[in-house]
PDB file of N, CA and C in Angstrom:
ATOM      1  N   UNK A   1     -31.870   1.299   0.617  1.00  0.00           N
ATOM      2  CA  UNK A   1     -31.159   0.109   0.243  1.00  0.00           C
ATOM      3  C   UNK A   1     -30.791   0.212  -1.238  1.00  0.00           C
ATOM      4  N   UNK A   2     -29.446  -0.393  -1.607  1.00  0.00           N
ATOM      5  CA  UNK A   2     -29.198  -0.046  -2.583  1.00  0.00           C
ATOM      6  C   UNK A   2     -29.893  -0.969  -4.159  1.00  0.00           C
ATOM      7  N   UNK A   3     -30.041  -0.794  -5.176  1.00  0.00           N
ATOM      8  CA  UNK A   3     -31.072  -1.581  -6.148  1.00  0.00           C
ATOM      9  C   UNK A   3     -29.509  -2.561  -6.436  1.00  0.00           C
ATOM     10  N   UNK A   4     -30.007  -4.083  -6.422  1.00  0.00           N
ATOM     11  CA  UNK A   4     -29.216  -5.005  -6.987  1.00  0.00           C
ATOM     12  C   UNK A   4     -29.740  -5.977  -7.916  1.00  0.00           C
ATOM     13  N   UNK A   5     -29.580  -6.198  -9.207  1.00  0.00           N
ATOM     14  CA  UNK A   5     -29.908  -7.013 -10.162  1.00  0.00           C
ATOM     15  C   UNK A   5     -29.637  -8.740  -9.714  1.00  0.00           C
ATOM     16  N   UNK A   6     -29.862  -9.450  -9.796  1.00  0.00           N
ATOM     17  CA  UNK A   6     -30.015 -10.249  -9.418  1.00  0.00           C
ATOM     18  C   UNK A   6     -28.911 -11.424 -10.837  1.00  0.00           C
ATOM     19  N   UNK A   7     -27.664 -11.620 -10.624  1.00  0.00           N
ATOM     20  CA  UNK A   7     -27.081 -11.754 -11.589  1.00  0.00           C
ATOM     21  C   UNK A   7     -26.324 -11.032 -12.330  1.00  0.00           C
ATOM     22  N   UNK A   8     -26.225  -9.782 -11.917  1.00  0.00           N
ATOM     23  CA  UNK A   8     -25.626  -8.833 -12.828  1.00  0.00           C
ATOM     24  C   UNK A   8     -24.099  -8.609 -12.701  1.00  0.00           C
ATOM     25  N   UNK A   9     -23.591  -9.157 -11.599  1.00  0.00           N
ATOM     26  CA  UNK A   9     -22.461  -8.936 -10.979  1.00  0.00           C
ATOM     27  C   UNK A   9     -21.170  -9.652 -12.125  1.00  0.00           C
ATOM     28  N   UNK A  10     -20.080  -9.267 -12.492  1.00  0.00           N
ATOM     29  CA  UNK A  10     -19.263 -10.178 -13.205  1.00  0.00           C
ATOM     30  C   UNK A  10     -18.284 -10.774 -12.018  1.00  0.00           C
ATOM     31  N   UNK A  11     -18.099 -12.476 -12.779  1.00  0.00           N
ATOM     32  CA  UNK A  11     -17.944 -12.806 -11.785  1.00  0.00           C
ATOM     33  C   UNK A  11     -16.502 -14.081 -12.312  1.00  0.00           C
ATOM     34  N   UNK A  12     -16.260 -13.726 -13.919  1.00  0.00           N
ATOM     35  CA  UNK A  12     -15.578 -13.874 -14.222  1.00  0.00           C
ATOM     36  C   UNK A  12     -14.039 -14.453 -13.310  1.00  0.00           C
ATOM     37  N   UNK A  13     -13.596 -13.481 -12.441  1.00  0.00           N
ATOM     38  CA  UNK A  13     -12.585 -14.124 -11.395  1.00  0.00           C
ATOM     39  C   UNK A  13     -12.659 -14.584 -10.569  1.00  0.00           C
ATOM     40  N   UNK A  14     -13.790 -14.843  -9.917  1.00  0.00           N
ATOM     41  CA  UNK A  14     -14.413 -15.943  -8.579  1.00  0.00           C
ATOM     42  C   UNK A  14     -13.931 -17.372  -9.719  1.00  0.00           C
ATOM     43  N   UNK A  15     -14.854 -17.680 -10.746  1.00  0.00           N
ATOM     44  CA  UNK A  15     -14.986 -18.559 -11.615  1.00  0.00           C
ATOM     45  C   UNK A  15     -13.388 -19.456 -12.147  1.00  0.00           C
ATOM     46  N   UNK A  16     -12.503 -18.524 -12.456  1.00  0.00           N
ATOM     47  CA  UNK A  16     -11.144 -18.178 -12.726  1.00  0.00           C
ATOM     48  C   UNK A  16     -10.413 -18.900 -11.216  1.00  0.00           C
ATOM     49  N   UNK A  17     -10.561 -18.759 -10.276  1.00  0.00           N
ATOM     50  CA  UNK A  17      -9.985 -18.824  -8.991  1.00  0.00           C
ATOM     51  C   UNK A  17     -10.568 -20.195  -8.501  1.00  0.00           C
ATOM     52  N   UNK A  18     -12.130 -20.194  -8.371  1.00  0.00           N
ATOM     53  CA  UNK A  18     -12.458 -21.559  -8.352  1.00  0.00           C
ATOM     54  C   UNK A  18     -11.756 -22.987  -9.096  1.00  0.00           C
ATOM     55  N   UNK A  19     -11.584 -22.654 -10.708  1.00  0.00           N
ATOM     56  CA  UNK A  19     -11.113 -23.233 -11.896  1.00  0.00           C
ATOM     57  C   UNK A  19      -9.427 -23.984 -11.346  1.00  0.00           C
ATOM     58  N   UNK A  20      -9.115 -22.454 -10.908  1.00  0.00           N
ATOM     59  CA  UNK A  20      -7.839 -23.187 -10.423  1.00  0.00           C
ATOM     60  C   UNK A  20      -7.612 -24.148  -8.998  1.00  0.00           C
ATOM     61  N   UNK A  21      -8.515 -23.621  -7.710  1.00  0.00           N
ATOM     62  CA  UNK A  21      -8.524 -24.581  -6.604  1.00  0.00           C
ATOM     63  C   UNK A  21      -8.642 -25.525  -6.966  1.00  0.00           C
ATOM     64  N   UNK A  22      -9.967 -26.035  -7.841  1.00  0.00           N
ATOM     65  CA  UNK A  22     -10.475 -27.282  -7.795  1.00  0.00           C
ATOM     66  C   UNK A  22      -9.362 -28.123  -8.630  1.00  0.00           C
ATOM     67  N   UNK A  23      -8.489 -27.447  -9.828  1.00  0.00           N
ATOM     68  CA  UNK A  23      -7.450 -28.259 -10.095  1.00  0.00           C
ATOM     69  C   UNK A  23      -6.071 -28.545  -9.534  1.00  0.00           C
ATOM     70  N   UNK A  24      -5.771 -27.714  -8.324  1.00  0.00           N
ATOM     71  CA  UNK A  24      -4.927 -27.607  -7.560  1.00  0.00           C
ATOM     72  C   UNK A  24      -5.358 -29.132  -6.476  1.00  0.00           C
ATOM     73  N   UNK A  25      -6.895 -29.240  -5.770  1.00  0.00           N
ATOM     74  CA  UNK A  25      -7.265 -30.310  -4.894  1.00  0.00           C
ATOM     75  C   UNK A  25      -6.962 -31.170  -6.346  1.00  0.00           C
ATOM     76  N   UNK A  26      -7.586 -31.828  -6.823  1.00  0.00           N
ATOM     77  CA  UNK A  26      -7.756 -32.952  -8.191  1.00  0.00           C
ATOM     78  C   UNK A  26      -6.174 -33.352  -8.522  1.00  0.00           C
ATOM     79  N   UNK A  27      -5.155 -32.761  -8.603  1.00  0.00           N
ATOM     80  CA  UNK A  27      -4.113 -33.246  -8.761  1.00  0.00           C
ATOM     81  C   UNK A  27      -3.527 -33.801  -6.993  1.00  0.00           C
ATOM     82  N   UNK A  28      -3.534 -32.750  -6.318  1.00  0.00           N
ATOM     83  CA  UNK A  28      -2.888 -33.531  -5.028  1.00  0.00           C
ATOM     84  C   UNK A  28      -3.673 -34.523  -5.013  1.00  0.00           C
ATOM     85  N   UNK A  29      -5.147 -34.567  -4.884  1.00  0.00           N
ATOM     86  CA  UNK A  29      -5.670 -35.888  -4.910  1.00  0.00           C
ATOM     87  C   UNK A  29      -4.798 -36.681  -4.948  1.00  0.00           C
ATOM     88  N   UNK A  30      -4.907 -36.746  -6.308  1.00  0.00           N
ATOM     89  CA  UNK A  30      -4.276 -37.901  -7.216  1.00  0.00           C
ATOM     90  C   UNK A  30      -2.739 -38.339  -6.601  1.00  0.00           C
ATOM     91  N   UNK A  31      -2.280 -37.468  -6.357  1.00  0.00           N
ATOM     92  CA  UNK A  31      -0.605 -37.845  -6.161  1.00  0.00           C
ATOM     93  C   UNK A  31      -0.968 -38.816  -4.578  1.00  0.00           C
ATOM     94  N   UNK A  32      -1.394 -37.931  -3.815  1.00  0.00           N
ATOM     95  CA  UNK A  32      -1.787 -38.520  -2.319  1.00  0.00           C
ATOM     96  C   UNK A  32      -2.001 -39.663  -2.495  1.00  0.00           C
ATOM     97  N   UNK A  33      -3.047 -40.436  -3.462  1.00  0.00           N
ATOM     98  CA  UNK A  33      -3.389 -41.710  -3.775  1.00  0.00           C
ATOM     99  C   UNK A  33      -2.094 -42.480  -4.546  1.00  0.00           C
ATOM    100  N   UNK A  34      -1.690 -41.837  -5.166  1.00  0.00           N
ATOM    101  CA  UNK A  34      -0.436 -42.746  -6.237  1.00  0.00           C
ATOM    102  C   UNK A  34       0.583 -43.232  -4.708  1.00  0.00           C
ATOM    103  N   UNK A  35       1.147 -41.986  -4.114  1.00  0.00           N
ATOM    104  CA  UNK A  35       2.368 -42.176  -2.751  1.00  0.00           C
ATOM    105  C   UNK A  35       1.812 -43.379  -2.442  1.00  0.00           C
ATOM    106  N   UNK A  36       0.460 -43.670  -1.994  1.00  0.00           N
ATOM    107  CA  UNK A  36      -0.220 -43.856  -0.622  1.00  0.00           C
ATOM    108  C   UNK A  36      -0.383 -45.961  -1.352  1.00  0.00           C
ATOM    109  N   UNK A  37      -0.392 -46.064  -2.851  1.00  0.00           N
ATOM    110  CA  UNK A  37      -0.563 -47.013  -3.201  1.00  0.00           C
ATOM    111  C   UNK A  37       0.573 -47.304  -3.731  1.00  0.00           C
ATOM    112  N   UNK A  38       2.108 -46.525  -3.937  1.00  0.00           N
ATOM    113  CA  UNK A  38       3.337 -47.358  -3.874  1.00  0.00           C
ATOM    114  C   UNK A  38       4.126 -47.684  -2.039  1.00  0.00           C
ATOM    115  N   UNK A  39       3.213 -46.888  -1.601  1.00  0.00           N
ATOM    116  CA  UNK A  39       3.470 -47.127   0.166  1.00  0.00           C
ATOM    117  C   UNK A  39       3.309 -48.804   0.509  1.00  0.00           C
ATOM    118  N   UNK A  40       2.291 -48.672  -0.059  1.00  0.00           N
ATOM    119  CA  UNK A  40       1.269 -50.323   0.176  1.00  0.00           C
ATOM    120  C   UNK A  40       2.369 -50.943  -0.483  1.00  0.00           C
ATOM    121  N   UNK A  41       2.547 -50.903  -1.693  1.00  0.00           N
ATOM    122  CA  UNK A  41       3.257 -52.197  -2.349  1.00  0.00           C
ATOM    123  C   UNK A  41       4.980 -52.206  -1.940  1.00  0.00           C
ATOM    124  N   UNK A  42       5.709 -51.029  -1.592  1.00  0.00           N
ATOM    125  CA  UNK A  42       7.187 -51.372  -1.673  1.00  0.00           C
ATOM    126  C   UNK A  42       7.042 -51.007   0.006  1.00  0.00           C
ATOM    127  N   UNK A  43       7.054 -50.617   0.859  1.00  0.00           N
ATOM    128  CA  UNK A  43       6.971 -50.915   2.113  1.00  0.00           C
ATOM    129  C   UNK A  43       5.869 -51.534   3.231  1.00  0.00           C
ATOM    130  N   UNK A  44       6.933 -52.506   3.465  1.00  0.00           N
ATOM    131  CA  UNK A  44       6.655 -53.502   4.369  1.00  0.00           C
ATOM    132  C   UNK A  44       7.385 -53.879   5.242  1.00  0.00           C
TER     133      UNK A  44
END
């Protein structure tokens, strides 16, 4: 089996890639909610 450090791995672009999903969800969020609360107020 091969010896693995526990942490040693760089991981720099997981981190990088995460960074960007989570601001990619956080903005649609947001827009989804803005549509979804001029939906409510101008159609009826």
């Amino acid at each position: 089996m091969a010896d693995h450090e526990h942490g040693s791995m760089d991981i720099k672009t997981q981190e990088k890639t995460f960074e960007g999903f989570m601001s990619f969800v956080t903005k649609t969020t947001v827009v989804i909610l803005v549509l979804l609360v001029l939906m409510a107020l101008f159609i009826r």
